[in-house]
C-alpha atoms as a PDB file:
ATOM      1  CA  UNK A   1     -20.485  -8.816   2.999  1.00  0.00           C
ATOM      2  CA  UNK A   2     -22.080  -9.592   6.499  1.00  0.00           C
ATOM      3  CA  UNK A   3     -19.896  -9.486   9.415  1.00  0.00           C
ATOM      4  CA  UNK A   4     -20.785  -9.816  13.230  1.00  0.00           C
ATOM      5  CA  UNK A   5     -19.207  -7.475  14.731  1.00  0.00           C
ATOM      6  CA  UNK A   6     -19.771  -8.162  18.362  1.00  0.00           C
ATOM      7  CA  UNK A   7     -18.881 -11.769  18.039  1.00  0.00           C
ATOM      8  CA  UNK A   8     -15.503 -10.025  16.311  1.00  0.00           C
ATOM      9  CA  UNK A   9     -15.116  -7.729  19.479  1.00  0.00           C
ATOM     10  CA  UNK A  10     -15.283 -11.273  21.742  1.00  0.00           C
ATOM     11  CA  UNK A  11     -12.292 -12.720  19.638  1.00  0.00           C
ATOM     12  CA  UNK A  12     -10.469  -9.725  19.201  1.00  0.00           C
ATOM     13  CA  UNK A  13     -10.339  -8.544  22.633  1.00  0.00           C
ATOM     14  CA  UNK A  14      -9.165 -11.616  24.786  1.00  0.00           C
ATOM     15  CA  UNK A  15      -6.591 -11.765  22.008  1.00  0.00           C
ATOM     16  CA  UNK A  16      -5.136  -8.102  22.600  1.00  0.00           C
ATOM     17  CA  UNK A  17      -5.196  -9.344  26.163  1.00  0.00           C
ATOM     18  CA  UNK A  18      -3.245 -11.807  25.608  1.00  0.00           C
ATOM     19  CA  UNK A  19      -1.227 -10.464  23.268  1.00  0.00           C
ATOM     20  CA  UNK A  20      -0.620  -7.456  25.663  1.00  0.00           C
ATOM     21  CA  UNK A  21       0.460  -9.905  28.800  1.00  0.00           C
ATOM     22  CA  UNK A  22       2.729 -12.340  26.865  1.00  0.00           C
ATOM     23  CA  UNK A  23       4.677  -8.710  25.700  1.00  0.00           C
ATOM     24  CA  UNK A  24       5.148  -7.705  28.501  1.00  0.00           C
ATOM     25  CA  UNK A  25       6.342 -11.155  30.420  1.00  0.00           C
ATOM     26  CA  UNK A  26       8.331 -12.387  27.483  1.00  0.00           C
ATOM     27  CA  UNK A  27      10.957  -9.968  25.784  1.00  0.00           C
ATOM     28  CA  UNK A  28      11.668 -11.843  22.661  1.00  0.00           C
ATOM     29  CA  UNK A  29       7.958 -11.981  21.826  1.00  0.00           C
ATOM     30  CA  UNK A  30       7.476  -7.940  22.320  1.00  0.00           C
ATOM     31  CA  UNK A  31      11.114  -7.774  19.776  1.00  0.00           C
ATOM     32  CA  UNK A  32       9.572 -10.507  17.583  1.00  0.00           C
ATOM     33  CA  UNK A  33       6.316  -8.073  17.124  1.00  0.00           C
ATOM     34  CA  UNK A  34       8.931  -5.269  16.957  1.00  0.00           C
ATOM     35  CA  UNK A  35      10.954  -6.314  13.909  1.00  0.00           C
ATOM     36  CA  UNK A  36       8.260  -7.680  11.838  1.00  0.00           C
ATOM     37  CA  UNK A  37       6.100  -5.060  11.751  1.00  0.00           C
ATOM     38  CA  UNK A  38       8.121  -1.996  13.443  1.00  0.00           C
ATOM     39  CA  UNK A  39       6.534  -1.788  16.505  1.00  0.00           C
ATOM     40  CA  UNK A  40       5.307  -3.840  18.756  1.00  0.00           C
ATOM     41  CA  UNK A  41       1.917  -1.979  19.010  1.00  0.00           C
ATOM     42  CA  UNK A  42       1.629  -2.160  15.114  1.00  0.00           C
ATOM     43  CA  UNK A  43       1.941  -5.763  15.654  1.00  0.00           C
ATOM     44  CA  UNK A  44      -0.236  -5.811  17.654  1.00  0.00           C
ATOM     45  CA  UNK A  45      -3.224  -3.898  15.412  1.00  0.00           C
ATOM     46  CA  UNK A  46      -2.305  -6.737  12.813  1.00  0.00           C
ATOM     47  CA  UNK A  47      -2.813  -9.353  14.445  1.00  0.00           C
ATOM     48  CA  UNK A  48      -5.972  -8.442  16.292  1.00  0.00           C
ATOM     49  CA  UNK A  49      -7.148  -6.433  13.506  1.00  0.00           C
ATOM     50  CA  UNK A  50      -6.738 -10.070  11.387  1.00  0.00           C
ATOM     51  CA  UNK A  51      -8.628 -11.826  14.116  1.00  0.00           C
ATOM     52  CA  UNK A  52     -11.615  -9.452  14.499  1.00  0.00           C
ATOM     53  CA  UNK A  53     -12.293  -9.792  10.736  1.00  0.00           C
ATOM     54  CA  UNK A  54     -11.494 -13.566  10.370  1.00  0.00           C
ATOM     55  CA  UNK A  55     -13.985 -14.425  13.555  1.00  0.00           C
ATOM     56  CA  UNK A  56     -16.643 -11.579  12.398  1.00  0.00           C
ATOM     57  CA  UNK A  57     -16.537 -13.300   9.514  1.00  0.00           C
ATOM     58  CA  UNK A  58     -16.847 -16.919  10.159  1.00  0.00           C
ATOM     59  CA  UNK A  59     -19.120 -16.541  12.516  1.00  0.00           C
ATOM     60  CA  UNK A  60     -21.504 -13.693  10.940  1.00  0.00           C
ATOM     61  CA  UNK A  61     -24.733 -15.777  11.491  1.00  0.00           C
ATOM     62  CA  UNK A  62     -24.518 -16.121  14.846  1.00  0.00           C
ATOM     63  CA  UNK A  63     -26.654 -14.138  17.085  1.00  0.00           C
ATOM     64  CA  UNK A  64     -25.844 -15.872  20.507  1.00  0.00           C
ATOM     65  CA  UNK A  65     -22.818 -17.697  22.577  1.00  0.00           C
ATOM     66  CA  UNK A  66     -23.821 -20.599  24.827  1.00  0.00           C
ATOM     67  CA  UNK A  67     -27.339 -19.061  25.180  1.00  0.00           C
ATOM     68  CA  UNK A  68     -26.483 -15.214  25.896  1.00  0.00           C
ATOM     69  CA  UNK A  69     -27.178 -12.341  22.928  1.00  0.00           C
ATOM     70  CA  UNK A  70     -23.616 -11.850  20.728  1.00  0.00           C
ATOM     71  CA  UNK A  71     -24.166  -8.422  21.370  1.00  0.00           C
ATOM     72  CA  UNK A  72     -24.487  -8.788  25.507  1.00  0.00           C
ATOM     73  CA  UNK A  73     -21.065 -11.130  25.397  1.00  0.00           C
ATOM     74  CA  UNK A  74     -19.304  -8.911  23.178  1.00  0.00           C
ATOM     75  CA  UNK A  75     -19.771  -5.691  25.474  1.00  0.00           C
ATOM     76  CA  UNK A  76     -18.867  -7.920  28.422  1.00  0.00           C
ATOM     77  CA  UNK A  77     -15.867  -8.914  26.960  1.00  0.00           C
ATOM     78  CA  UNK A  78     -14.305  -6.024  25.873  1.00  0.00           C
ATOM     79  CA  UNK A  79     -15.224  -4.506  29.278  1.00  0.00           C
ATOM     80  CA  UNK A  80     -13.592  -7.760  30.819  1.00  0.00           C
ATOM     81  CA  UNK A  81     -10.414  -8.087  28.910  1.00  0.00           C
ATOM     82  CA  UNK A  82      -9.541  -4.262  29.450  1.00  0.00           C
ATOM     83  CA  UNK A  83      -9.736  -4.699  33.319  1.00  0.00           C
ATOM     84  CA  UNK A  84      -7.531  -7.737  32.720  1.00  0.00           C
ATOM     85  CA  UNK A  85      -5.241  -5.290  31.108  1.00  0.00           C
ATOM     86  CA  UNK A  86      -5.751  -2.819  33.904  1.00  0.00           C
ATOM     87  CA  UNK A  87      -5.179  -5.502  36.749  1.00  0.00           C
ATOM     88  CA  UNK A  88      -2.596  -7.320  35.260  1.00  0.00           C
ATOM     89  CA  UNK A  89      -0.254  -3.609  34.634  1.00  0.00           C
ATOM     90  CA  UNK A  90      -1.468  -2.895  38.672  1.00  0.00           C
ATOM     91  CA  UNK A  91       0.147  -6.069  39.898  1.00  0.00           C
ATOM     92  CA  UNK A  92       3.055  -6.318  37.539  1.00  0.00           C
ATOM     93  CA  UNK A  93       4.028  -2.322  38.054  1.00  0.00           C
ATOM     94  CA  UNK A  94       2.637  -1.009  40.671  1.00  0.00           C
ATOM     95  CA  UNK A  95       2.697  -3.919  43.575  1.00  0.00           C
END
């Protein structure tokens, strides 16, 4: 089975982003992750485990988005959602 991987990385990142932000702001959603699967971080996995493989998937004969190599959006987007991460835990705890 053919899978593109960086194309899954693009998907799968903005959504632990997200994922990761709406936790954090909204305490029923981190509890909601909580009690169906444990922990909130297992949740987590799940879900962006299930859209990594779903989008590598679907999308396995891609090779570019809007123009720029899968593989050139997919490290840019990893890189970009983790500083989201980072700047979003710097403003909310720190400042």
């Amino acid at each position: 089975m053919k899978f593109n991987f960086y194309i899954g990385s693009v998907a799968a990142s903005w959504m632990l982003a997200v994922l990761v932000v709406a936790a954090e702001l909204y305490a029923p959603f981190k509890s909601s992750l909580a009690s169906a699967f444990m922990h909130h971080w297992v949740g987590k996995l799940v879900l962006v485990s299930l859209v990594f493989f779903a989008t590598a998937y679907v999308y396995r004969n891609k090779t570019e988005i809007l123009g720029v190599a899968d593989g050139r959006v997919g490290w840019f987007s990893v890189l970009g959602s983790l500083a989201a991460i980072l700047l979003f835990y710097v403003v909310e705890f720190v400042m």
